[in-house]
N, C-alpha and C. Protein backbone atom coordinates (compact mmCIF):
# COMPACT_ATOMS: atom_id res chain seq x y z
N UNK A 1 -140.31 110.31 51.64
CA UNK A 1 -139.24 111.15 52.15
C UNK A 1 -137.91 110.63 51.61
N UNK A 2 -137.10 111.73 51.21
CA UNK A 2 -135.83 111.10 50.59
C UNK A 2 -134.81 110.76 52.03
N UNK A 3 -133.80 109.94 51.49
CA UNK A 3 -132.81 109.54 52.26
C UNK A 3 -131.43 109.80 52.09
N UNK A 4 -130.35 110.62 52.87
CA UNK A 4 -129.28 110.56 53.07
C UNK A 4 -128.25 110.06 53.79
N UNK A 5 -127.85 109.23 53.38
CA UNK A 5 -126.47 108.01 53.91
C UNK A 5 -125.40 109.13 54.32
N UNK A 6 -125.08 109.49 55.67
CA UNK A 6 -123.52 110.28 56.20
C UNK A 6 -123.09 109.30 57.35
N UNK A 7 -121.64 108.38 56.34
CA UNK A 7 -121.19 107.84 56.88
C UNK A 7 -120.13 108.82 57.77
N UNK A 8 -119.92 108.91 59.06
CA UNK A 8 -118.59 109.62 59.75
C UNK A 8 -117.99 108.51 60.11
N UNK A 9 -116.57 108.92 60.58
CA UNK A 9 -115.54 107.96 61.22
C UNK A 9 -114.94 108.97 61.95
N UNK A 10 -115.73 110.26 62.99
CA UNK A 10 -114.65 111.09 63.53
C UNK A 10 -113.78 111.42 63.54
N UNK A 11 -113.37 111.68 62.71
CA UNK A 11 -112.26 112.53 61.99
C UNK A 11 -112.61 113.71 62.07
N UNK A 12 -111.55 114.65 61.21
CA UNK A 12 -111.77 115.70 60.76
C UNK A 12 -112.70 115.94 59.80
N UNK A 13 -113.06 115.23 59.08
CA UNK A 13 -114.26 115.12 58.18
C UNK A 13 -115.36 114.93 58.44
N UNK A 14 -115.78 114.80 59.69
CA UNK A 14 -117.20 114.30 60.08
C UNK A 14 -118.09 115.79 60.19
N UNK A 15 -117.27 116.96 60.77
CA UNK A 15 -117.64 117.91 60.79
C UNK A 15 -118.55 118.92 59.40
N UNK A 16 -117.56 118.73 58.80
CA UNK A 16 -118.10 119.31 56.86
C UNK A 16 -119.41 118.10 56.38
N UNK A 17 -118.62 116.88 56.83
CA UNK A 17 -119.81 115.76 56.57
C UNK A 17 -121.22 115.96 57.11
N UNK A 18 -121.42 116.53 57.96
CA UNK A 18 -122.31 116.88 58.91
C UNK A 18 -123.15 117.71 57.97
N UNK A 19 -122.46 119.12 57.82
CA UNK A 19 -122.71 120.26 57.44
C UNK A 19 -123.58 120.25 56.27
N UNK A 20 -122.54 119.11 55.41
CA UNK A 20 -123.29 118.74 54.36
C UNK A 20 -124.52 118.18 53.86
N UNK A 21 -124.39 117.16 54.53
CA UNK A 21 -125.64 116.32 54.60
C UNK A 21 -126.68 117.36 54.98
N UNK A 22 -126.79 117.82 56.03
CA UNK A 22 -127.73 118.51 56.60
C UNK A 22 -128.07 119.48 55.55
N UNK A 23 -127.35 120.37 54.84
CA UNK A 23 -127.82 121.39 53.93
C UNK A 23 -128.57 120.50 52.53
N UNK A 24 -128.12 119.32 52.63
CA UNK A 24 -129.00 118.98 51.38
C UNK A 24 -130.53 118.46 52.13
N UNK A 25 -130.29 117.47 53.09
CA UNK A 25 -131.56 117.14 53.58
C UNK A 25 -132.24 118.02 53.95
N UNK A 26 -131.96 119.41 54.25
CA UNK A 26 -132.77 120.64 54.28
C UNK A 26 -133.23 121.12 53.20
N UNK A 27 -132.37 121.14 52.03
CA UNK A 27 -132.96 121.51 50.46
C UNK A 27 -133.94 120.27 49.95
N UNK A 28 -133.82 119.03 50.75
CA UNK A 28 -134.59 117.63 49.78
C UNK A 28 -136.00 117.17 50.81
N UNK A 29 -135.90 118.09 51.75
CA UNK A 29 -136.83 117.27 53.10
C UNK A 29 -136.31 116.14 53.66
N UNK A 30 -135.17 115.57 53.79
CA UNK A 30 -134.99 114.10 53.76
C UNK A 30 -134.41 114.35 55.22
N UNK A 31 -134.48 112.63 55.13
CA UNK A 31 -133.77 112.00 56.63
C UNK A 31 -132.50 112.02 56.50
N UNK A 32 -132.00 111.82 57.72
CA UNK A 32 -130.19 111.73 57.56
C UNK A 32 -129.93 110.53 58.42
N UNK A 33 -129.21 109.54 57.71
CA UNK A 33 -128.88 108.39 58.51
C UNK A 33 -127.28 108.06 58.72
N UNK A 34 -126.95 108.29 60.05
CA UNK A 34 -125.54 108.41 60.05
C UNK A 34 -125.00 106.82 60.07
N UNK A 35 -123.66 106.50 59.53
CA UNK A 35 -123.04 105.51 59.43
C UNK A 35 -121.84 105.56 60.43
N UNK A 36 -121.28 104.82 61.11
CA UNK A 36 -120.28 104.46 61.73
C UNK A 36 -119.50 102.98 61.32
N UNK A 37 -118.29 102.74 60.78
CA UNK A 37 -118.08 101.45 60.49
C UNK A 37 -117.31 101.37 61.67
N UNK A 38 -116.77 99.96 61.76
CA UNK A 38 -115.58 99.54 63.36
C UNK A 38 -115.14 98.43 62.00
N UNK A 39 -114.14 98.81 61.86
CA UNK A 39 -112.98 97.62 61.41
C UNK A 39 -112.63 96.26 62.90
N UNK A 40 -113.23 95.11 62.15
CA UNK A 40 -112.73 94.43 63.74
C UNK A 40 -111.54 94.25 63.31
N UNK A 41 -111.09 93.13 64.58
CA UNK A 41 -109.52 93.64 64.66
C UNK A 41 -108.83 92.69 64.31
N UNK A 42 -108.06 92.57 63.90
CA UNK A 42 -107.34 91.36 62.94
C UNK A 42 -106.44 90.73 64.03
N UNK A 43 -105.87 90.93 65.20
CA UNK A 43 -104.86 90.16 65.60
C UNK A 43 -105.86 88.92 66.23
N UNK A 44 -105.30 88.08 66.69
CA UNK A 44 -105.62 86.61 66.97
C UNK A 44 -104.22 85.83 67.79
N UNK A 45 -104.42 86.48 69.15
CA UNK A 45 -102.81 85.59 69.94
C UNK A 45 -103.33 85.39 71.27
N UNK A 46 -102.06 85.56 71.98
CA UNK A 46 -102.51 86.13 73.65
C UNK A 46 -102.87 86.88 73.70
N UNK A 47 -102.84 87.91 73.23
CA UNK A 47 -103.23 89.36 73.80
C UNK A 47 -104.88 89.70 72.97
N UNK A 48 -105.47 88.68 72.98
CA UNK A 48 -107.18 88.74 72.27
C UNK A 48 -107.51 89.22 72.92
N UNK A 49 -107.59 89.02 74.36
CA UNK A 49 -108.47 89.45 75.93
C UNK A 49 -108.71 90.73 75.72
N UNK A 50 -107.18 91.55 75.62
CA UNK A 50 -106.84 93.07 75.99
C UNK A 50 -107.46 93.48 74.27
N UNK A 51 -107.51 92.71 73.08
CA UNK A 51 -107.89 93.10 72.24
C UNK A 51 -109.82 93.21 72.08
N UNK A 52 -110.16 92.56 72.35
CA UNK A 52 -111.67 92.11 72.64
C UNK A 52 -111.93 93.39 73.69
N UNK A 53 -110.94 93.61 74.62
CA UNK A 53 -111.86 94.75 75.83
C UNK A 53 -111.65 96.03 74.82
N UNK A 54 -110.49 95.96 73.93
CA UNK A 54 -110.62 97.48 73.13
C UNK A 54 -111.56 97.34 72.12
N UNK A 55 -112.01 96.50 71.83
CA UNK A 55 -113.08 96.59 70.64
C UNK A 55 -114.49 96.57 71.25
N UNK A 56 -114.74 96.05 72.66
CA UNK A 56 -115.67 96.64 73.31
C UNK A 56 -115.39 97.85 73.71
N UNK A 57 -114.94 99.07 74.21
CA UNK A 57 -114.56 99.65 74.04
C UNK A 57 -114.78 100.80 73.09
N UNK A 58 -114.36 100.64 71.71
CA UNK A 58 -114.30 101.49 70.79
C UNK A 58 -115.60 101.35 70.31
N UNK A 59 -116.57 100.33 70.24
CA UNK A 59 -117.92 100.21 70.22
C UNK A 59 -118.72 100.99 71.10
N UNK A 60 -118.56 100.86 72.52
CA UNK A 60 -119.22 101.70 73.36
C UNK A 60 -119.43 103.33 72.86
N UNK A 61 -117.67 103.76 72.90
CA UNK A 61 -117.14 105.02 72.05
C UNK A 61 -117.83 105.07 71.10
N UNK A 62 -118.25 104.32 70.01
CA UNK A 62 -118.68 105.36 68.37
C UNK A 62 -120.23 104.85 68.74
N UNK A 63 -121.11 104.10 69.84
CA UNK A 63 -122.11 104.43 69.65
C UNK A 63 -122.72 105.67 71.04
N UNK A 64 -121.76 106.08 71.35
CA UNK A 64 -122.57 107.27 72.17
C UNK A 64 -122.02 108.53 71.45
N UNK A 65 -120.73 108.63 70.11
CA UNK A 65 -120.58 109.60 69.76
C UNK A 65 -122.04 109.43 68.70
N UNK A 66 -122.03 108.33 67.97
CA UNK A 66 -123.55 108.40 67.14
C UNK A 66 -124.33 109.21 67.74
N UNK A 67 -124.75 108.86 68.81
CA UNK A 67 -126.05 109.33 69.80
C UNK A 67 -126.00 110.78 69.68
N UNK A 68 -124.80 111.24 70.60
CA UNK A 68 -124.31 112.68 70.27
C UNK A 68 -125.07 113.38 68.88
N UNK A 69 -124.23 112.82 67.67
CA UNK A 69 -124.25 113.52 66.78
C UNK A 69 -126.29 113.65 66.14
N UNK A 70 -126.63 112.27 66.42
CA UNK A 70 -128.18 111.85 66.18
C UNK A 70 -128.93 112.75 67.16
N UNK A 71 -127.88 113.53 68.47
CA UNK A 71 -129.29 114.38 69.09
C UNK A 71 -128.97 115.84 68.56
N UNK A 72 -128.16 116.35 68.05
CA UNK A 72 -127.83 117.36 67.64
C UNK A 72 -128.36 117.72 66.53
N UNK A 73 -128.41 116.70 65.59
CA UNK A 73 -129.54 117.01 64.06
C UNK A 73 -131.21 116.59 64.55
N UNK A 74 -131.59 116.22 65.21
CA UNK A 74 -132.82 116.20 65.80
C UNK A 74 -133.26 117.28 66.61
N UNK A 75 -132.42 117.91 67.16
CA UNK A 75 -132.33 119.34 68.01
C UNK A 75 -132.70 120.31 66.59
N UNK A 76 -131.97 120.45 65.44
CA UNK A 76 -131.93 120.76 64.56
C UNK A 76 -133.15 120.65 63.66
N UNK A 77 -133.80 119.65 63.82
CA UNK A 77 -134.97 119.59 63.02
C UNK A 77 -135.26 118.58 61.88
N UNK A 78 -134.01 117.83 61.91
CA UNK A 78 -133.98 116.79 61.03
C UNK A 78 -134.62 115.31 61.28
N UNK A 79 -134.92 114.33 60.79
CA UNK A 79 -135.53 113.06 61.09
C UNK A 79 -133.90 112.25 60.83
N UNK A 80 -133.80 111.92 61.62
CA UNK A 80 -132.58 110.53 61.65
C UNK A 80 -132.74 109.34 62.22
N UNK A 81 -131.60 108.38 62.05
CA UNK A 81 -131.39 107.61 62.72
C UNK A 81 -130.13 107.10 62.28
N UNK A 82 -129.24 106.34 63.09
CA UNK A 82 -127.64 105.59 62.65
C UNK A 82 -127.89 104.36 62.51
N UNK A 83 -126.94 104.04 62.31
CA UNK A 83 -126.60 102.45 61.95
C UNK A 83 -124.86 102.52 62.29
N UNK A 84 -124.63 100.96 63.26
CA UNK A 84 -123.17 100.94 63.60
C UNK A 84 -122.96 99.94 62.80
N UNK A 85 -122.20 99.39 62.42
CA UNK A 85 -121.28 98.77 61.07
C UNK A 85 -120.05 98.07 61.44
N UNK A 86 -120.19 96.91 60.90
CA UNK A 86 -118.40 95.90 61.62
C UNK A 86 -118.61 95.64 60.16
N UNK A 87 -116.93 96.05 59.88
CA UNK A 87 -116.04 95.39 58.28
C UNK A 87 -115.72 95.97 57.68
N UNK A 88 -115.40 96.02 56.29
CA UNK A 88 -114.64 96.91 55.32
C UNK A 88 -115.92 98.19 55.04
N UNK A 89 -115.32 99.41 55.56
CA UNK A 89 -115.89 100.65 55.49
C UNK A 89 -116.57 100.66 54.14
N UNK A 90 -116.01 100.36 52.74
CA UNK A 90 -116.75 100.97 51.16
C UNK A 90 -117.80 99.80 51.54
N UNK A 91 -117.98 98.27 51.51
CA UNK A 91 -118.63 97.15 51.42
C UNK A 91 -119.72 97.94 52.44
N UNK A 92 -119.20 97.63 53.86
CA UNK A 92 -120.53 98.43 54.80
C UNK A 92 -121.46 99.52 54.13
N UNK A 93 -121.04 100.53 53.96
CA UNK A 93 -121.87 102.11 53.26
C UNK A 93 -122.53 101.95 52.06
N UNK A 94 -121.82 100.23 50.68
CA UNK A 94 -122.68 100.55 50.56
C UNK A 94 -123.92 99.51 50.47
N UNK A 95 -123.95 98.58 51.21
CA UNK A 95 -124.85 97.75 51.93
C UNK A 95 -125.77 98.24 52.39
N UNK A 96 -125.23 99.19 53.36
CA UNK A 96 -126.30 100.16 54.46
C UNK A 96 -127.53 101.41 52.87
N UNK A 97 -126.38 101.48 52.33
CA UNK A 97 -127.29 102.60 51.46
C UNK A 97 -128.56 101.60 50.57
N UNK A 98 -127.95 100.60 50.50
CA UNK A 98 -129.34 99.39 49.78
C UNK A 98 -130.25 99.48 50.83
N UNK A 99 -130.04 98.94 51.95
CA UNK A 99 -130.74 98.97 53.04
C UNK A 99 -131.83 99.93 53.02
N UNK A 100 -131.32 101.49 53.09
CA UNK A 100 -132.29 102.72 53.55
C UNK A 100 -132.39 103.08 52.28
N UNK A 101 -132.79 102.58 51.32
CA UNK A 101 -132.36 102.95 49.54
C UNK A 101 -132.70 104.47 49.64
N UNK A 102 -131.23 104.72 50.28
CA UNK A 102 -130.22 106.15 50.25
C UNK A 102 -130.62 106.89 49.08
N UNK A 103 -131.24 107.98 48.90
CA UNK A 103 -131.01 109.16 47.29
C UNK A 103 -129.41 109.25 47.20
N UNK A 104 -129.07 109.57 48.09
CA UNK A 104 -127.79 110.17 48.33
C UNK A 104 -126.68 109.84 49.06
N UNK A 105 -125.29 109.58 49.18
CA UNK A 105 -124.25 109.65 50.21
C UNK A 105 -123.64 110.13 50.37
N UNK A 106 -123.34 111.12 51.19
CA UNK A 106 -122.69 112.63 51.68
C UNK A 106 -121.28 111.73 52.38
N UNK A 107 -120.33 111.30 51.95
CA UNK A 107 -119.06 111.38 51.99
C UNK A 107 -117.76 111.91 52.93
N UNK A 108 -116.74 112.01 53.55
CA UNK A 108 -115.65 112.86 53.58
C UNK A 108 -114.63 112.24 52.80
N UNK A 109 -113.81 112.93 52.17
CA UNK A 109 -112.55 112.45 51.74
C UNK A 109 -111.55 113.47 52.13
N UNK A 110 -110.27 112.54 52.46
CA UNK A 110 -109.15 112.73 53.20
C UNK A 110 -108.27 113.27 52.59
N UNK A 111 -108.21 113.03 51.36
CA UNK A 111 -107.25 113.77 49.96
C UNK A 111 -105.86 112.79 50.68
N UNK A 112 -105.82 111.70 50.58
CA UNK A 112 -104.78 111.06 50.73
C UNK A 112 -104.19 110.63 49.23
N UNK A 113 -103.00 110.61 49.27
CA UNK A 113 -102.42 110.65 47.64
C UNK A 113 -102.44 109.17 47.04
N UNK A 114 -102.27 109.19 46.07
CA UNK A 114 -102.64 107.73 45.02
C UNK A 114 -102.22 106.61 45.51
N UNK A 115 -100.58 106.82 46.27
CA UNK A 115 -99.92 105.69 46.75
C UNK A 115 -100.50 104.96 47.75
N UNK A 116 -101.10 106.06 48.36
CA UNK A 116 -101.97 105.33 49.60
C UNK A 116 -103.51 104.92 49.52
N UNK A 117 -104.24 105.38 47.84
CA UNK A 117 -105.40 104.76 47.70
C UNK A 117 -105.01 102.96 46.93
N UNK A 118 -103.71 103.03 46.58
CA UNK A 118 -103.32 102.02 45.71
C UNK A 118 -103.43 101.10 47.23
N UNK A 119 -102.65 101.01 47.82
CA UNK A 119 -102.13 100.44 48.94
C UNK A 119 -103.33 99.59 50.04
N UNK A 120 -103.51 101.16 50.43
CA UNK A 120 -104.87 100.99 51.54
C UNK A 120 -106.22 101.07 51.32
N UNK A 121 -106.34 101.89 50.13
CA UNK A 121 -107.68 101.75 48.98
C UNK A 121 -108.52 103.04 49.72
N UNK A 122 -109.52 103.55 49.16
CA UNK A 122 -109.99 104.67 49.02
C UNK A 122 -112.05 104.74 49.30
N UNK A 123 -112.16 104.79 50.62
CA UNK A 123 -113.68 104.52 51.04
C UNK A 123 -114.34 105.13 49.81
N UNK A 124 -114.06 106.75 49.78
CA UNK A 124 -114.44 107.32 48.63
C UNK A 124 -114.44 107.24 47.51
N UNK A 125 -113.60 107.01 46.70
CA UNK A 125 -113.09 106.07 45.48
C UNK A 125 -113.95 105.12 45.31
N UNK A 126 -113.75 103.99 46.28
CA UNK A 126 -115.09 103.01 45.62
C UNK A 126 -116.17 103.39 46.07
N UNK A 127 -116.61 104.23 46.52
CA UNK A 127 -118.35 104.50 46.72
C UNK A 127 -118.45 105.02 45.53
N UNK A 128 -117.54 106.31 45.19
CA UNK A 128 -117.82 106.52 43.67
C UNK A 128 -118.17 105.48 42.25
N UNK A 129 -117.88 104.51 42.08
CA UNK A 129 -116.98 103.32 41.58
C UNK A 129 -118.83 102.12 41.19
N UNK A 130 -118.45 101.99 43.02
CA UNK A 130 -119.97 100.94 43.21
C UNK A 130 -121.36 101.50 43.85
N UNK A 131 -121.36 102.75 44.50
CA UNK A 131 -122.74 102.93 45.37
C UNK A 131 -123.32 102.95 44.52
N UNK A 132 -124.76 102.53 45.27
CA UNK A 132 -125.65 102.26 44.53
C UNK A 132 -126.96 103.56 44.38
N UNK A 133 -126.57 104.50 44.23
CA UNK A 133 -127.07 106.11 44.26
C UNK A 133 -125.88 107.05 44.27
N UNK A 134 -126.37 108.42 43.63
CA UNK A 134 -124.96 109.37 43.45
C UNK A 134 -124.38 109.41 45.14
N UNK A 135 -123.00 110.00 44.77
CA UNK A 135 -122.09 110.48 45.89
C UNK A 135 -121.83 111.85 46.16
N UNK A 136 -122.03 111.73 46.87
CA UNK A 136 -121.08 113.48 47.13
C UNK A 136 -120.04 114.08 47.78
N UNK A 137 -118.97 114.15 47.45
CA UNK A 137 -117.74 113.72 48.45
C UNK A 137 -117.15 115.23 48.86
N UNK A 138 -117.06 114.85 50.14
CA UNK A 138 -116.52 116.48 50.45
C UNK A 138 -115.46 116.37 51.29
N UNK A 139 -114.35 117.64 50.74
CA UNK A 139 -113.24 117.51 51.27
C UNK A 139 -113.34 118.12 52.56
N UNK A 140 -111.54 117.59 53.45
CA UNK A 140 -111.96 118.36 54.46
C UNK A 140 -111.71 119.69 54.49
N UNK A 141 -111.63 120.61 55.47
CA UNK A 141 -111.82 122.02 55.57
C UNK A 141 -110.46 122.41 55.55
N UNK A 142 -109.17 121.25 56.01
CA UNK A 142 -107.88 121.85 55.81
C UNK A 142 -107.85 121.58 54.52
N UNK A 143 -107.86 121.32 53.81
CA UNK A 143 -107.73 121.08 52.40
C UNK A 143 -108.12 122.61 51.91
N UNK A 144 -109.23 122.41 51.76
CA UNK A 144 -109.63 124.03 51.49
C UNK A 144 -109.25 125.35 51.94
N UNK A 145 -108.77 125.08 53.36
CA UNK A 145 -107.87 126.41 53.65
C UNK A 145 -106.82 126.67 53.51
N UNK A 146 -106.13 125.41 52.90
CA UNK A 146 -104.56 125.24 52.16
C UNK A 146 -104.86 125.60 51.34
N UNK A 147 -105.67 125.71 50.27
CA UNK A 147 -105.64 125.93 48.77
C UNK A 147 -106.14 127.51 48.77
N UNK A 148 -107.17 127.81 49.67
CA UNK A 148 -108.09 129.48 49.78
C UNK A 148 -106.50 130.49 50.27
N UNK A 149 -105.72 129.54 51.14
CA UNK A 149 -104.82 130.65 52.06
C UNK A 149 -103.66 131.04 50.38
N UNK A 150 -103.49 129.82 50.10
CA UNK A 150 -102.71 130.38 49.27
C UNK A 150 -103.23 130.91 47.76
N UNK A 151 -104.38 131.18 47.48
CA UNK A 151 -105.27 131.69 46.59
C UNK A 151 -104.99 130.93 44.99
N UNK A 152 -104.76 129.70 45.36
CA UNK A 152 -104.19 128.75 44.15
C UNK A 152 -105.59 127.79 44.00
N UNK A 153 -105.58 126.98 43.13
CA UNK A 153 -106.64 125.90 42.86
C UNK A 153 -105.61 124.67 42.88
N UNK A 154 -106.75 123.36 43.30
CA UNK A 154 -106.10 122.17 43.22
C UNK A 154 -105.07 122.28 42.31
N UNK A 155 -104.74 122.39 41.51
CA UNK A 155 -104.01 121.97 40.17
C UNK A 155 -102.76 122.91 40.17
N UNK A 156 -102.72 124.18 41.52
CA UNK A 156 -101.83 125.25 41.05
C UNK A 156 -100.31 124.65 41.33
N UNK A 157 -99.48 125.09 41.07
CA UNK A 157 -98.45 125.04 41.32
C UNK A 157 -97.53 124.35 40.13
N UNK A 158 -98.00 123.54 39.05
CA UNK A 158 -98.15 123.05 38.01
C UNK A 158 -97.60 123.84 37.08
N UNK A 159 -96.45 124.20 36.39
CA UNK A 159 -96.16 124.64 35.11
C UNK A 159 -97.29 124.70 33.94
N UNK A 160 -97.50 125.90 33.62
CA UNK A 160 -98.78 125.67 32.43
C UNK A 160 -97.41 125.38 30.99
N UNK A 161 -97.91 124.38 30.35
CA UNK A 161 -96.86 123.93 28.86
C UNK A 161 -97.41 125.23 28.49
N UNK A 162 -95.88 124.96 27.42
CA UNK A 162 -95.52 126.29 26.69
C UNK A 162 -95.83 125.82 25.24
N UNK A 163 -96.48 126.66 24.67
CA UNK A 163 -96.84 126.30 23.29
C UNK A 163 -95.52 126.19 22.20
């Protein structure tokens, strides 16, 4: 049975991410294994206590939204299972995809601009870059209804050179 890696981070992207995955693991027979990363938390002072109860916390949170999302594609007809994840989101996904040696990783990308993949770096970007099986990166749905509403393509707005 083939395998599909859909990492979410609840966002707005988890939704299309969803969508996605599922239409291929329906075209491939495959499983869908959802990813959740948790960035732990970098501060280190007094205030660890109140930091430690939010990272218990936000753990509790992304593993009953997992659950959620893992009974909804099983309702659906799919074979799954998740995996929760502490550390750098690209390193985690693609660890986890060695792990379930993933066919595939169904993606969201945020369409955040260069300055901020330079900066803060780009989950998508390096899965492209290093995973270890193709990617498939899908934008989110505002993206696409910015570009459909105004009947332009990525690239419009652009002066075409003049010969």
């Amino acid at each position: 049975m083939k395998t599909i890696l859909a990492p979410i981070d609840f966002s707005d992207a988890t939704h299309p991410v969803l969508e996605t995955a599922s239409e291929l693991a329906r075209a491939l027979n495959a499983k869908i294994v959802l990813v959740h990363v948790v960035r732990p938390p970098m501060m280190v002072n007094e205030y660890s206590p109140v930091v430690e109860r939010l990272a218990v916390d936000t753990e509790n949170t992304a593993q009953e939204t997992l659950a959620r999302h893992q009974g909804q594609l099983e309702m659906d007809g799919f074979a799954t299972e998740t995996s929760l994840l502490y550390g750098n989101p690209a390193i985690c996904i693609r660890d986890d995809a060695a792990r379930v040696a993933a066919d595939f990783i169904v993606v969201g990308s945020h369409g955040h601009g260069a300055l901020y993949d330079l900066v803060v770096g780009s989950t998508a970007s390096d899965l492209l870059k290093k995973a270890p099986c193709p990617v498939v990166i899908v934008p989110i749905k505002g993206l696409k209804a910015a570009v459909a509403g105004t009947g332009a393509h990525p690239g419009a707005g652009r002066e075409a050179p003049r010969p």
